[in-house]
C-alpha atoms as a PDB file:
ATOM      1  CA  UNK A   1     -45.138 -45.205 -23.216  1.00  0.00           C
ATOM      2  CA  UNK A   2     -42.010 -42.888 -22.799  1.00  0.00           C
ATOM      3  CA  UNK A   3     -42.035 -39.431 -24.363  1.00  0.00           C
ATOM      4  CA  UNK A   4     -38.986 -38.054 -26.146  1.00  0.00           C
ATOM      5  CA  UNK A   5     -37.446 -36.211 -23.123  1.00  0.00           C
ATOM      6  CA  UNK A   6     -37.106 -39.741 -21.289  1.00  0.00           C
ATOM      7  CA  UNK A   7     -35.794 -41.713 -24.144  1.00  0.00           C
ATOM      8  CA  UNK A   8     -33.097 -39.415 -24.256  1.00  0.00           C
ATOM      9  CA  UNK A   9     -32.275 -39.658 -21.055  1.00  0.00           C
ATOM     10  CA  UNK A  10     -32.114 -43.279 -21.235  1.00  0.00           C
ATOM     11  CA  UNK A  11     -29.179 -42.355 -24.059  1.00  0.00           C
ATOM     12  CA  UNK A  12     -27.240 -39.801 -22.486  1.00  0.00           C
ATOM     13  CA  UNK A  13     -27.203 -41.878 -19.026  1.00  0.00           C
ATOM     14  CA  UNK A  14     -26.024 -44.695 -21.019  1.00  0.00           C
ATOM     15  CA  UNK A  15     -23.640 -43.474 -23.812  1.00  0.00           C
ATOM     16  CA  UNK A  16     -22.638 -40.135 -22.136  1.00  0.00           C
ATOM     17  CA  UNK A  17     -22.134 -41.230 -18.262  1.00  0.00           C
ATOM     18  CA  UNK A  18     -21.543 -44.849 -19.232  1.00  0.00           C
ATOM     19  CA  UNK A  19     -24.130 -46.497 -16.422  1.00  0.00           C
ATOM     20  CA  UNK A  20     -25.269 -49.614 -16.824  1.00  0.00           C
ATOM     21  CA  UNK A  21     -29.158 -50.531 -17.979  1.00  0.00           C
ATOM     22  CA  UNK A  22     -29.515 -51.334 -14.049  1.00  0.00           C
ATOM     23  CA  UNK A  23     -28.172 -48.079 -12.636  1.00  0.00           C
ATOM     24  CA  UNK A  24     -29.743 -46.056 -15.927  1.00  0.00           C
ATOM     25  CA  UNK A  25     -33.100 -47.685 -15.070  1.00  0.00           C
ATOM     26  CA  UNK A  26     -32.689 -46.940 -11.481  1.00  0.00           C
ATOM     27  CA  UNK A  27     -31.657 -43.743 -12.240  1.00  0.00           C
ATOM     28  CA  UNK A  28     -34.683 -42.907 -14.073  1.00  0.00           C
ATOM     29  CA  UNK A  29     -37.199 -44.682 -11.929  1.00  0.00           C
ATOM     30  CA  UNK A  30     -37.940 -47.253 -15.044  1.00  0.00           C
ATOM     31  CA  UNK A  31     -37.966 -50.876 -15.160  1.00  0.00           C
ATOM     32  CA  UNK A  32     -34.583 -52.138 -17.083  1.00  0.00           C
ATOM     33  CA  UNK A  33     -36.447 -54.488 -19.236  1.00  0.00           C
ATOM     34  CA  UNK A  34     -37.536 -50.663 -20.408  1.00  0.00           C
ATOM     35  CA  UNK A  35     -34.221 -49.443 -20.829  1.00  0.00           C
ATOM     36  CA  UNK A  36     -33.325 -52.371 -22.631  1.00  0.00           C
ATOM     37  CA  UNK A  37     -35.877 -51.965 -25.071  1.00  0.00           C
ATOM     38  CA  UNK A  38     -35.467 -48.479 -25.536  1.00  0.00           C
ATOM     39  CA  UNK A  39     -31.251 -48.616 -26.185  1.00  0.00           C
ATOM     40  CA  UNK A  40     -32.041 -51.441 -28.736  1.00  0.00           C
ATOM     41  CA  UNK A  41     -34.331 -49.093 -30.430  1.00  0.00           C
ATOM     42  CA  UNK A  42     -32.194 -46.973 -33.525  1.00  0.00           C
ATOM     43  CA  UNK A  43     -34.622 -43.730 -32.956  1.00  0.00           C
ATOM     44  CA  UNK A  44     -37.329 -42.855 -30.734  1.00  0.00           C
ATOM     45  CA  UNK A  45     -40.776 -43.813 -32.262  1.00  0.00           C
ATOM     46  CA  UNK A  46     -44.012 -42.656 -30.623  1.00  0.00           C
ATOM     47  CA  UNK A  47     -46.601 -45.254 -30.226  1.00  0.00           C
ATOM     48  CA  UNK A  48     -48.646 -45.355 -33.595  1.00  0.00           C
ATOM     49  CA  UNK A  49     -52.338 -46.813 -32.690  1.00  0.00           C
ATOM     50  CA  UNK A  50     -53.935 -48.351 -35.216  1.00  0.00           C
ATOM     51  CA  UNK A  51     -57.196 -46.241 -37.137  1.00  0.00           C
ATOM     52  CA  UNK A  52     -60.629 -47.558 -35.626  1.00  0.00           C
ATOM     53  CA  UNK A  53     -63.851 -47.610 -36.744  1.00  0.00           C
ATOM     54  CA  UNK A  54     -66.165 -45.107 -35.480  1.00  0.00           C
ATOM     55  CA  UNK A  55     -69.704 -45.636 -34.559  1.00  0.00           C
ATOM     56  CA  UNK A  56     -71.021 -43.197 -37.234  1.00  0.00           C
ATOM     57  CA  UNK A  57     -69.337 -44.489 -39.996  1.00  0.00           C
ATOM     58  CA  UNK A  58     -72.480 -46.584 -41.450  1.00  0.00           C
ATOM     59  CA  UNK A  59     -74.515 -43.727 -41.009  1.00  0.00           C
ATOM     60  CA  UNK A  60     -72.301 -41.226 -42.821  1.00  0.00           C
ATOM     61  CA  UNK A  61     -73.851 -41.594 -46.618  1.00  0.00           C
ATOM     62  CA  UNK A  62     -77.054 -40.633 -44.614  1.00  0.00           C
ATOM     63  CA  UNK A  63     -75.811 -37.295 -42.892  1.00  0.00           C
ATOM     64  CA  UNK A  64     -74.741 -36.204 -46.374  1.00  0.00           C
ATOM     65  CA  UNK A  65     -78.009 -36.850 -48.092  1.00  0.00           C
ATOM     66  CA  UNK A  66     -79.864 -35.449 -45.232  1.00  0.00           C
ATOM     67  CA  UNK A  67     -77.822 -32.448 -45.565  1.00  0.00           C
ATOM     68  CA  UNK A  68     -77.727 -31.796 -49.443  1.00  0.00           C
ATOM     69  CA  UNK A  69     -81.435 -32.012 -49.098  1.00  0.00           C
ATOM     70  CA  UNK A  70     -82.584 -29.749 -46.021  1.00  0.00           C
ATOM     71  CA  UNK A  71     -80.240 -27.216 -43.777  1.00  0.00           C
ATOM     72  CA  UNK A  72     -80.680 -29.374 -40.423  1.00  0.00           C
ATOM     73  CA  UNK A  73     -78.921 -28.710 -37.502  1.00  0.00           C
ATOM     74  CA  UNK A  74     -76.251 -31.165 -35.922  1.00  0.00           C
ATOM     75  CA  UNK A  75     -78.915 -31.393 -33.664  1.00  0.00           C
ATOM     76  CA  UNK A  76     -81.637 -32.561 -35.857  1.00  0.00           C
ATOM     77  CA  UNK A  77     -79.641 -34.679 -37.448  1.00  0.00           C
ATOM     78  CA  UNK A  78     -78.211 -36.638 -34.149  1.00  0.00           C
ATOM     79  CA  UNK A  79     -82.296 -36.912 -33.274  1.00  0.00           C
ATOM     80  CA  UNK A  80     -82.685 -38.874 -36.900  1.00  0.00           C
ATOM     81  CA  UNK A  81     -79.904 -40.478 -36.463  1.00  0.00           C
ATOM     82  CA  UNK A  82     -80.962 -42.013 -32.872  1.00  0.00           C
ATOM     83  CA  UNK A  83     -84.417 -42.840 -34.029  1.00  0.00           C
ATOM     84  CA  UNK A  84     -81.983 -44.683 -36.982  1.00  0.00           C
ATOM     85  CA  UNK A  85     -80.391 -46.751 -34.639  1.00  0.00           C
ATOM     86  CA  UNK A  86     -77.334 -44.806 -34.164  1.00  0.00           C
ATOM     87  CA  UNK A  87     -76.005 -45.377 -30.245  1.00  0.00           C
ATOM     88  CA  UNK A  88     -73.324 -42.812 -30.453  1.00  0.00           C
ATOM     89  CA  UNK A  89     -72.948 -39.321 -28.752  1.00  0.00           C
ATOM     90  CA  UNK A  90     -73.860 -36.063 -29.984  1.00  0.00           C
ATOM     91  CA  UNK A  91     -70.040 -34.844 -30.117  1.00  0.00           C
ATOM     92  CA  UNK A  92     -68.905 -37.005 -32.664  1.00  0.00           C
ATOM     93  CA  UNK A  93     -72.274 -35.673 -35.124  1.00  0.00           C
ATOM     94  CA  UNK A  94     -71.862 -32.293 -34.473  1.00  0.00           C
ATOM     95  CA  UNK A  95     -68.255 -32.869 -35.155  1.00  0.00           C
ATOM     96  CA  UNK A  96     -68.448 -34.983 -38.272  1.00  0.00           C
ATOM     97  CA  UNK A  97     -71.334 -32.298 -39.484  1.00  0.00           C
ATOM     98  CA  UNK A  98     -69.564 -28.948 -38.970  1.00  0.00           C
ATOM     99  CA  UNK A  99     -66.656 -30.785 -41.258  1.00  0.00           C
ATOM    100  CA  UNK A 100     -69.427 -31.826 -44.229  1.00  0.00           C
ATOM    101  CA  UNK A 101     -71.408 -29.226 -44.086  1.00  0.00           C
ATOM    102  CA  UNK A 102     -71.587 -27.283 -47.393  1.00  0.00           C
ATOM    103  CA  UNK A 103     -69.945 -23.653 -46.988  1.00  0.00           C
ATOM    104  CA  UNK A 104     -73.023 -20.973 -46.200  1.00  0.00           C
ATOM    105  CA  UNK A 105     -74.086 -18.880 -48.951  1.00  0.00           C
ATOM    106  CA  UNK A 106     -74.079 -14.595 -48.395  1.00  0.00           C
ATOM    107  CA  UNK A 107     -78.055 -13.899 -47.578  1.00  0.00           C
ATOM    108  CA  UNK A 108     -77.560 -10.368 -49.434  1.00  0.00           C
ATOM    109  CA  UNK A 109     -75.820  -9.025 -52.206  1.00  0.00           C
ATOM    110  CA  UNK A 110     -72.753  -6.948 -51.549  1.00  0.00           C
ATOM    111  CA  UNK A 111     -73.495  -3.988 -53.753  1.00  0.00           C
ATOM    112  CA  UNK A 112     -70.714  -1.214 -54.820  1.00  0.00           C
ATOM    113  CA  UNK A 113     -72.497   1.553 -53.648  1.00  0.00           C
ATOM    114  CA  UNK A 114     -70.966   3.798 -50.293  1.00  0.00           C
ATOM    115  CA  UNK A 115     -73.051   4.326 -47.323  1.00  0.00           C
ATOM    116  CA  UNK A 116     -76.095   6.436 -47.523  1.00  0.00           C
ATOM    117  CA  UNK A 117     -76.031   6.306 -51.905  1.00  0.00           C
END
């Protein structure tokens, strides 16, 4: 896959300096089957890959019950999970969990008082 900077080197070599797709590809080091492809193109598009599936998406629903009912740790719940059947890796759980979890609550009142009232 080309990145910007080359694909617009493919267009200056050939617009601006007027070589042709062999000398532009030899110029560059590509392939001209490459070049071709790339002066046919109107714009320069990166590769879009299409959205997968990941491994923890059947398990999901559970995570979020598990976690509106107890405060587990990404931890804990990657240990459930595996005794669940899930074959994944603990990155994508901690991952997925830090982005659920529900927003910690203040353990102590902030009172209006100054120090030592």
């Amino acid at each position: 896959m080309l990145d910007y900077e080359t694909y617009c080197k493919i267009r200056d070599c050939h617009e601006r300096q007027h070589l042709t797709i062999t000398q532009t590809a030899r110029a560059l080091g590509l392939h001209p089957q490459t070049v071709t492809k790339w002066l046919k193109a109107g714009q320069y598009r990166p590769r879009q890959s299409p959205p997968r599936a990941s491994r923890l998406d059947p398990f999901k629903a559970q995570v979020v019950r598990w976690l509106d009912a107890h405060p587990y740790s990404a931890q804990q719940i990657y240990q459930r999970l595996r005794e669940a059947g899930f074959d994944g890796g603990y990155t994508i759980v901690r991952d997925y969990v830090s982005k659920i979890r529900p927003p910690r609550r203040e353990a102590f009142l902030k009172l209006a008082f100054a120090p030592g009232e």
